[in-house]
N, C-alpha and C. Protein backbone atom coordinates (compact mmCIF):
# COMPACT_ATOMS: atom_id res chain seq x y z
N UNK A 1 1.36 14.80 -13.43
CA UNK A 1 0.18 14.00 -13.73
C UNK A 1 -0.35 13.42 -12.44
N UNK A 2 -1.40 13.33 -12.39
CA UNK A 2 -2.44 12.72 -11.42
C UNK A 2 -3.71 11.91 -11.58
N UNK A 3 -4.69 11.96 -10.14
CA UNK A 3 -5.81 11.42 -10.21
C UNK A 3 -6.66 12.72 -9.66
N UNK A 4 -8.08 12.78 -10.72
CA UNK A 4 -8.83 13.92 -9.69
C UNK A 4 -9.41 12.65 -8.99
N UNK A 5 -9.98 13.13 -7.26
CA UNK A 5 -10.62 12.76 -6.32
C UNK A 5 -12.25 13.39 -6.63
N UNK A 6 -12.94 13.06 -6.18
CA UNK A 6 -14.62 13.54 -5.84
C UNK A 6 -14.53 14.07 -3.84
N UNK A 7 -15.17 15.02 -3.73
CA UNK A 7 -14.81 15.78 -2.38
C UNK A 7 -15.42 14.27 -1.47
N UNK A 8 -15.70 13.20 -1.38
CA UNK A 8 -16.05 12.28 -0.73
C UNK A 8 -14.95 10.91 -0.44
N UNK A 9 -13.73 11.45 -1.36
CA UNK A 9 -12.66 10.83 -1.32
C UNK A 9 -11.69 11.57 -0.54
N UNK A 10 -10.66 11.30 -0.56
CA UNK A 10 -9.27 11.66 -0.26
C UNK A 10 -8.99 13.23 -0.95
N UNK A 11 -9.72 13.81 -1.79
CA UNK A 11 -9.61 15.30 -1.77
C UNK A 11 -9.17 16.34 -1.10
N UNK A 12 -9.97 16.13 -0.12
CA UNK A 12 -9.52 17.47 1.12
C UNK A 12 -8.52 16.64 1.96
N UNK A 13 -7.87 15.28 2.16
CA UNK A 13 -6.55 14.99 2.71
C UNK A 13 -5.50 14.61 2.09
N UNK A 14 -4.92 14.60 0.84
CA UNK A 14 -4.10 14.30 0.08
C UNK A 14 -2.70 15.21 0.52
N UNK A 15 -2.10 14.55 0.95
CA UNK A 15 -0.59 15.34 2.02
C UNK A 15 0.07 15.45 0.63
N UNK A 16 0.82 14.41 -0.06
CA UNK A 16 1.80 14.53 -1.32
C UNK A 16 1.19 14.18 -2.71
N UNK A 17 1.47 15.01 -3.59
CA UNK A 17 1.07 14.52 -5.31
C UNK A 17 0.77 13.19 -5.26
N UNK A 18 0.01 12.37 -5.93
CA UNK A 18 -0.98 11.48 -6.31
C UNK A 18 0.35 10.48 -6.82
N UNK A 19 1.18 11.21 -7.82
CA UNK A 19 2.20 10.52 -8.66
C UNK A 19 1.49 9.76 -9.97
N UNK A 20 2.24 8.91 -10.25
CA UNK A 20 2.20 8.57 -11.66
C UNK A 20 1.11 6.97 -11.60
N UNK A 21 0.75 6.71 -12.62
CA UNK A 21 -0.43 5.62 -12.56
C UNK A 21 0.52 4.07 -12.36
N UNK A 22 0.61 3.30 -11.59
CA UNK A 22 1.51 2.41 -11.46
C UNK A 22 0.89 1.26 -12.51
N UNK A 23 1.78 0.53 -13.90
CA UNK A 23 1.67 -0.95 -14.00
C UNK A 23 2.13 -1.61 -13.84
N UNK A 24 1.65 -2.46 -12.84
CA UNK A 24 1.98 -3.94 -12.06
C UNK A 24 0.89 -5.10 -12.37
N UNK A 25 1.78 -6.01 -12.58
CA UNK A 25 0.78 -7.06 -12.31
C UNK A 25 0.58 -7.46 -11.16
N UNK A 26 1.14 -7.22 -9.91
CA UNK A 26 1.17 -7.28 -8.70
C UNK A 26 -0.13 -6.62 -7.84
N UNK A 27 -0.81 -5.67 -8.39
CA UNK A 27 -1.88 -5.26 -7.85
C UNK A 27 -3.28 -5.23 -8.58
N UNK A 28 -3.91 -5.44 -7.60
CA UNK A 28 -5.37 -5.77 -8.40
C UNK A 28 -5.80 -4.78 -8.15
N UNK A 29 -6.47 -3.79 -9.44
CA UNK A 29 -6.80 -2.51 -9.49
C UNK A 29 -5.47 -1.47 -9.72
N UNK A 30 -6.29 -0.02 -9.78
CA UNK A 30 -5.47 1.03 -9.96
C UNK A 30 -4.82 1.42 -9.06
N UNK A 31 -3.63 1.90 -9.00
CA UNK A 31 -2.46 2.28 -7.76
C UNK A 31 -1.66 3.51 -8.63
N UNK A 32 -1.26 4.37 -8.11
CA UNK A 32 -0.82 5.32 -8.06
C UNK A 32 0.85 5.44 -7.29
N UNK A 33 1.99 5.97 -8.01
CA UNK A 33 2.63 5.97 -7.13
C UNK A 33 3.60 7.29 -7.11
N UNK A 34 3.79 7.55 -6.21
CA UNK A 34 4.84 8.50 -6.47
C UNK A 34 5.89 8.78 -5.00
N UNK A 35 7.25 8.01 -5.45
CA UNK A 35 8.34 7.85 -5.07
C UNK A 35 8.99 9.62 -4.59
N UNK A 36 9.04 10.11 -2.95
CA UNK A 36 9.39 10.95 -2.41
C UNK A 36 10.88 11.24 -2.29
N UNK A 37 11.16 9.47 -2.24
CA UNK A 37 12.77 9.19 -1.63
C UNK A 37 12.97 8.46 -2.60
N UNK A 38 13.40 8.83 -3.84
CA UNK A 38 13.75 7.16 -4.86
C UNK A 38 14.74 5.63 -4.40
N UNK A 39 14.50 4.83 -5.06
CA UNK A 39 14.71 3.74 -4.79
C UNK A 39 16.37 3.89 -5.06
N UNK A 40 17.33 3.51 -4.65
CA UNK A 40 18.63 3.43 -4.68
C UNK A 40 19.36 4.92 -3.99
N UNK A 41 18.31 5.23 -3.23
CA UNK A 41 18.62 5.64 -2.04
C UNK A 41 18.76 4.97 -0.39
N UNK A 42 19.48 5.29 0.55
CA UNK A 42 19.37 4.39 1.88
C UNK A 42 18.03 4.25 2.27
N UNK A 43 16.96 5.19 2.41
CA UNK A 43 15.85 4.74 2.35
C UNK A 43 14.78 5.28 1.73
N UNK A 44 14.73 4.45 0.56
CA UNK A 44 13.13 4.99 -0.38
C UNK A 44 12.15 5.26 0.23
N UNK A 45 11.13 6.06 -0.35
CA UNK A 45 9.84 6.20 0.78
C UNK A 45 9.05 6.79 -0.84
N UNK A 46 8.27 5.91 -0.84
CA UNK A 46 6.66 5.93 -1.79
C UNK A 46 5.74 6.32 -1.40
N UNK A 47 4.92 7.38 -1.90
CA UNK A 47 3.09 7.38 -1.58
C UNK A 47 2.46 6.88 -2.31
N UNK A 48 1.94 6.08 -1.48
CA UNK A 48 0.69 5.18 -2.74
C UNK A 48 -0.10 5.07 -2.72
N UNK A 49 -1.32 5.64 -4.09
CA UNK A 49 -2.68 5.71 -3.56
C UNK A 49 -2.59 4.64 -3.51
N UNK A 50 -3.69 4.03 -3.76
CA UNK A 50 -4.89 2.98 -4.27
C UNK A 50 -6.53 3.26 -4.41
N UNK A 51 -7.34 2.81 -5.54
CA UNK A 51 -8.42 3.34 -5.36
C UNK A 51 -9.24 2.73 -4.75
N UNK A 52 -10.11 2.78 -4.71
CA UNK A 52 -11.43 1.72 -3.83
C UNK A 52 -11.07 0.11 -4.65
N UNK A 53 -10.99 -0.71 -3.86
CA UNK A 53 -10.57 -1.71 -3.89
C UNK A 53 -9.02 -2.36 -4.16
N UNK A 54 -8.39 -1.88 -4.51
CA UNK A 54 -7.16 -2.19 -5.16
C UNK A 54 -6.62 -2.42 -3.84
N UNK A 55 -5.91 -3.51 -4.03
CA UNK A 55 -4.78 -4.07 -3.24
C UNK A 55 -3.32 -5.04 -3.92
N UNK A 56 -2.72 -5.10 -3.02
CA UNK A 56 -1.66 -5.46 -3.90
C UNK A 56 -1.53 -7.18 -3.48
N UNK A 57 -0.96 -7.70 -3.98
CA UNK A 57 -0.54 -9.31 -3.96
C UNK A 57 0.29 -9.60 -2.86
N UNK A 58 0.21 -10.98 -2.44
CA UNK A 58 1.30 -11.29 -1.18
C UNK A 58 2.59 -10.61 -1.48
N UNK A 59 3.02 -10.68 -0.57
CA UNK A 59 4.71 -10.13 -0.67
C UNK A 59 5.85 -10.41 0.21
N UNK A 60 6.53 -9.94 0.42
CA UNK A 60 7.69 -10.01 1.43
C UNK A 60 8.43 -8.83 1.50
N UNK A 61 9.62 -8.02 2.32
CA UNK A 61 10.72 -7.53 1.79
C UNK A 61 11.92 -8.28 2.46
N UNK A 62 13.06 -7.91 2.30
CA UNK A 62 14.36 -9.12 3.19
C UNK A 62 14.54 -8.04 3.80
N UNK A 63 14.21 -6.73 3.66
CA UNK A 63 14.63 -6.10 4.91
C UNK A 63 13.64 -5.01 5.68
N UNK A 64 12.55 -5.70 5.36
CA UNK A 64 11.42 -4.80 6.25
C UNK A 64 10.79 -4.07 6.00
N UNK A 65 9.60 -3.36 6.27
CA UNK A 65 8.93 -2.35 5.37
C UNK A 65 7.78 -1.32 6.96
N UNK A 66 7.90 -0.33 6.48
CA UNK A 66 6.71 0.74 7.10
C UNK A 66 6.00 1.26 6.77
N UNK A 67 4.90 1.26 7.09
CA UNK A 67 3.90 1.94 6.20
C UNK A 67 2.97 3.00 7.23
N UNK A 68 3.06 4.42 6.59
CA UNK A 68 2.22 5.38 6.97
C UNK A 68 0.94 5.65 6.84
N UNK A 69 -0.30 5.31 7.15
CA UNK A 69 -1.52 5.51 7.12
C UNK A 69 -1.54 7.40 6.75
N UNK A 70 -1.97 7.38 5.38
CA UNK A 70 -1.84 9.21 5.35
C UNK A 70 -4.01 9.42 4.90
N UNK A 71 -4.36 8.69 4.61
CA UNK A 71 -5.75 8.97 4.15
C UNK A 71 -6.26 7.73 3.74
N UNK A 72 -7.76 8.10 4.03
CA UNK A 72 -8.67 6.71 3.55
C UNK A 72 -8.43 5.91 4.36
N UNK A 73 -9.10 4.71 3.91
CA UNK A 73 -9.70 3.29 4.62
C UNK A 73 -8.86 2.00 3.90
N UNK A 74 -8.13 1.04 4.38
CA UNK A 74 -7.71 0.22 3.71
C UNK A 74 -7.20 -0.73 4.78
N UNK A 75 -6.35 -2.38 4.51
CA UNK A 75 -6.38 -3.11 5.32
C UNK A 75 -4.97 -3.60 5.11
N UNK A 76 -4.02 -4.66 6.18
CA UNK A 76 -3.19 -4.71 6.10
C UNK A 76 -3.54 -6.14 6.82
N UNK A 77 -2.82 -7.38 6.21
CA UNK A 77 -2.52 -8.85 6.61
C UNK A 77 -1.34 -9.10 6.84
N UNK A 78 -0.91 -10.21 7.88
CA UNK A 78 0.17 -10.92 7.37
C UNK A 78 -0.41 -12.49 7.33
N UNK A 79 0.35 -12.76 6.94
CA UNK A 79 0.19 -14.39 6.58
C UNK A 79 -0.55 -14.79 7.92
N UNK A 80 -1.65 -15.66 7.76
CA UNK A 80 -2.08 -16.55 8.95
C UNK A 80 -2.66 -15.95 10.14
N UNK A 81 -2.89 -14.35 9.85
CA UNK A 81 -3.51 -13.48 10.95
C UNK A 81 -4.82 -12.72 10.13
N UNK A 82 -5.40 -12.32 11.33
CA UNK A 82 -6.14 -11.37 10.26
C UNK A 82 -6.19 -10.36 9.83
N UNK A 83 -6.80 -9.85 8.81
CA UNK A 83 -6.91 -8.50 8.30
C UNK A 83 -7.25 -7.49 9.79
N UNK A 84 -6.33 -6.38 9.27
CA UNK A 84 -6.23 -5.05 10.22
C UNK A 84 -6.68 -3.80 9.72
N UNK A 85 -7.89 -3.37 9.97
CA UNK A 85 -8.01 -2.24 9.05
C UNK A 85 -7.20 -0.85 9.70
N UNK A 86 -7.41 0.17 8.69
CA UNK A 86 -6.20 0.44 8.57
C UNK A 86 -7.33 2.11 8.89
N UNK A 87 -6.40 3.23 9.22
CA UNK A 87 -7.25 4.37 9.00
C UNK A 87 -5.76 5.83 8.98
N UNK A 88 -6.03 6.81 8.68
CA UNK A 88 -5.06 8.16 8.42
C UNK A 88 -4.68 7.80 10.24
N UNK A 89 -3.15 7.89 9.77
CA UNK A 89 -2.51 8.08 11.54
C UNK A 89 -2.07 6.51 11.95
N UNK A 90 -2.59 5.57 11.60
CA UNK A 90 -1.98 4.33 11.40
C UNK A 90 -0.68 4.22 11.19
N UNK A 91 0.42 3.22 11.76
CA UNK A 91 1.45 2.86 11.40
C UNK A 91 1.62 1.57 11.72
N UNK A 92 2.57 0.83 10.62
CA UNK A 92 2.88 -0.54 10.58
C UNK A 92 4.32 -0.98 10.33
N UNK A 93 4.12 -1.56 11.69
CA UNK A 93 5.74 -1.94 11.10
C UNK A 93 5.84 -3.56 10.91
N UNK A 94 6.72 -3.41 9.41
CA UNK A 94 6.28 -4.91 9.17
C UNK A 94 7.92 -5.69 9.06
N UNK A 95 7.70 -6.34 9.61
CA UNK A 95 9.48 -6.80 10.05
C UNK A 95 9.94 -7.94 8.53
N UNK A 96 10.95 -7.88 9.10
CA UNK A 96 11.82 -8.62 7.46
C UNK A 96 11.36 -9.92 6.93
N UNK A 97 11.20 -10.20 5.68
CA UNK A 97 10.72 -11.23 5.80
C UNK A 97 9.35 -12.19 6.08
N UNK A 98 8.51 -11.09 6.47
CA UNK A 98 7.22 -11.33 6.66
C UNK A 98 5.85 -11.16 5.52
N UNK A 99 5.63 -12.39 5.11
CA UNK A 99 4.95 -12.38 3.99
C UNK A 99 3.53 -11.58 4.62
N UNK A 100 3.01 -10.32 3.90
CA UNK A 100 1.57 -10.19 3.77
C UNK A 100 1.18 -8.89 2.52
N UNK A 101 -0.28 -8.66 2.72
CA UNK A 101 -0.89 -7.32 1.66
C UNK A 101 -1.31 -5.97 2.57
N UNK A 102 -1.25 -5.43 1.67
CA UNK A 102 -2.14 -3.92 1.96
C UNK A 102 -2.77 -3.27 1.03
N UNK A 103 -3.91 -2.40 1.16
CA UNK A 103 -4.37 -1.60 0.27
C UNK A 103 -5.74 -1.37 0.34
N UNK A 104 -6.62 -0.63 -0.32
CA UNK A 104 -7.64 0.01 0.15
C UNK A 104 -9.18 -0.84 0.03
N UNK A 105 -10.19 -0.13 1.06
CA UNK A 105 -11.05 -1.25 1.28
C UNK A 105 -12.31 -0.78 -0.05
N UNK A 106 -13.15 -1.64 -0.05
CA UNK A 106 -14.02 -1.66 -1.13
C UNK A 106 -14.44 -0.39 -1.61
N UNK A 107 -14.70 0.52 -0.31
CA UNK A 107 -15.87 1.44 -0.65
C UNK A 107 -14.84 2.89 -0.67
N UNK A 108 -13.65 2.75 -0.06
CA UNK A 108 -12.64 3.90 -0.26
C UNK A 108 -11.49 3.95 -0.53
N UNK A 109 -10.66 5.26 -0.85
CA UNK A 109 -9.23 5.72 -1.33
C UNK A 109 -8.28 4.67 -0.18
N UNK A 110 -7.58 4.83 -0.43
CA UNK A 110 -6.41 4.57 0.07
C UNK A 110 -5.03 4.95 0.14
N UNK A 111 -4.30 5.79 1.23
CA UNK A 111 -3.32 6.03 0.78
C UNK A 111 -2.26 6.01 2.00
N UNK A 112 -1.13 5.67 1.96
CA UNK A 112 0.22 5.12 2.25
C UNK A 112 1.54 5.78 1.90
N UNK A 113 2.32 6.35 3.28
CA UNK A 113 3.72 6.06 2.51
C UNK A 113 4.43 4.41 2.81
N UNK A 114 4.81 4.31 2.08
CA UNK A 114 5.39 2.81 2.23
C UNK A 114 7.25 3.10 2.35
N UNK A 115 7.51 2.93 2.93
CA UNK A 115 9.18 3.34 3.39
C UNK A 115 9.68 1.56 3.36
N UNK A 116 10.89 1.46 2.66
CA UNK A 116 11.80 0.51 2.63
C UNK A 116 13.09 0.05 4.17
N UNK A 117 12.75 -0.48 4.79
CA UNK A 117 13.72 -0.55 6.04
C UNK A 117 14.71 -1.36 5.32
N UNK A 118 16.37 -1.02 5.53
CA UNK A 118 17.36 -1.87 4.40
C UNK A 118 17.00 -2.41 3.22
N UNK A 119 17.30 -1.30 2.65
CA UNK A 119 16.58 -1.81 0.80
C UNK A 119 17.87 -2.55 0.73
N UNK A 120 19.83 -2.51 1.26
CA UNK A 120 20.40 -3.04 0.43
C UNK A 120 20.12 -4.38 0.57
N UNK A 121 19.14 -5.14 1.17
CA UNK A 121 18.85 -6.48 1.34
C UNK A 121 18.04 -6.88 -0.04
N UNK A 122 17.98 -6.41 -0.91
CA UNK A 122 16.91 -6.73 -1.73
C UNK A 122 15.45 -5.89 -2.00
N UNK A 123 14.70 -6.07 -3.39
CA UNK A 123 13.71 -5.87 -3.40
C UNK A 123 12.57 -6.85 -3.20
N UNK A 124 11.43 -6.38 -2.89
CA UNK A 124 10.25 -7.06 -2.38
C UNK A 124 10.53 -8.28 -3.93
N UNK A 125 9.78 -9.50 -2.69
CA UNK A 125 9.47 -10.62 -3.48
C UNK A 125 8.29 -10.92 -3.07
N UNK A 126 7.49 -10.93 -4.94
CA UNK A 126 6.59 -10.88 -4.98
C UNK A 126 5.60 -12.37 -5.44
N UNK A 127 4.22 -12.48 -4.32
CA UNK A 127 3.90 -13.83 -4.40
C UNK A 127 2.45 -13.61 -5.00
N UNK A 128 1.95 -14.83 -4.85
CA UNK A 128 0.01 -14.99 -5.18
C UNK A 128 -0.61 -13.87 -5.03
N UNK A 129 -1.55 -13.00 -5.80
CA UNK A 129 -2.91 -12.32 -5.54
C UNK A 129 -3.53 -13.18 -4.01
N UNK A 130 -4.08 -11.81 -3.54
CA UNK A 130 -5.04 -12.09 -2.14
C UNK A 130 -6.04 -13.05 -2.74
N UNK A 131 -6.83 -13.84 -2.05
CA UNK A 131 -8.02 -14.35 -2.91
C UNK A 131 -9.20 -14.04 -2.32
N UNK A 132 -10.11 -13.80 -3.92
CA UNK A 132 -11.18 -12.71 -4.12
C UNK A 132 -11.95 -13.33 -2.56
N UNK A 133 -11.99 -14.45 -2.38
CA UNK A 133 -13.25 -14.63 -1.40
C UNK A 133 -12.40 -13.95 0.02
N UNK A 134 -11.06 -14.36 0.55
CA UNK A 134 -10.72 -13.65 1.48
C UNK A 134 -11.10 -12.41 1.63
N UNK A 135 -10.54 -11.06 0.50
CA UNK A 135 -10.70 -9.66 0.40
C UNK A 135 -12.56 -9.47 0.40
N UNK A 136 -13.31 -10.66 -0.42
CA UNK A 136 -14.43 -9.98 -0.03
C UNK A 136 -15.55 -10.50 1.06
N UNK A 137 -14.46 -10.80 2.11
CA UNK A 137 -15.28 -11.09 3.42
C UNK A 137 -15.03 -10.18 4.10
N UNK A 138 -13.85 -8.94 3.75
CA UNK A 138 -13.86 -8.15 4.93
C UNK A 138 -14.87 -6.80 4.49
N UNK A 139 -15.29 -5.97 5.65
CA UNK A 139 -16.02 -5.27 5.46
C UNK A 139 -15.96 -3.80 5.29
């Protein structure tokens, strides 16, 4: 199961299957996920869409997180800095413990592998939705 794209999306760059439709209350909008490396492995590794707008809520992990820029346009915070937009070929390394969001910008796809650095530390802890006026000041 999947998402079809329109050739103005992520169509012609989609590296891995779309995966399964994610429900979270953790993200605002539709997200997509599909787990490459499953979780209770040494290190999980997710692709995750997101569609035009969707982003996910503050967060954390206790043991770190990376994220692969694979397609589309989307942005990445941490607490108290600013938004970083994000583009295919991007990488982030987000160290332990460091509260912030990611996910795609208004007008496009978004997509990510998100890799777990020491999952046995725990899973992400999850905080507040971004707020609407922050996400819609960026451009």
């Amino acid at each position: 199961m999947g998402v079809t794209m329109k050739t103005n999306d992520l169509s012609k760059s989609v590296i891995f299957p779309v995966g399964e439709k994610l429900e979270s209350k953790n993200f605002n909008g539709t997200v997509w996920l599909n787990m490459l490396v499953p979780f209770g492995s040494a290190l999980p590794i997710g692709n995750v869409t997101f569609e035009p707008g969707c982003r996910n809520s503050w967060h954390k992990h206790a043991g770190g997180q990376i994220l692969l820029v694979t397609g589309g346009r989307g942005y990445y915070q941490e607490w108290g800095k600013p938004a970083q937009e994000l583009h295919a070929g991007d990488v982030v390394n987000i160290p332990a413990d460091v509260k912030h969001w990611h996910g795609a910008a208004k007008d496009s796809w978004f997509v990510h592998l998100a890799i777990e650095v020491n999952p046995e530390k725990g899973p992400a802890t999850w905080l507040e939705p971004v707020a609407e006026d922050d996400y819609n000041a960026l451009k």
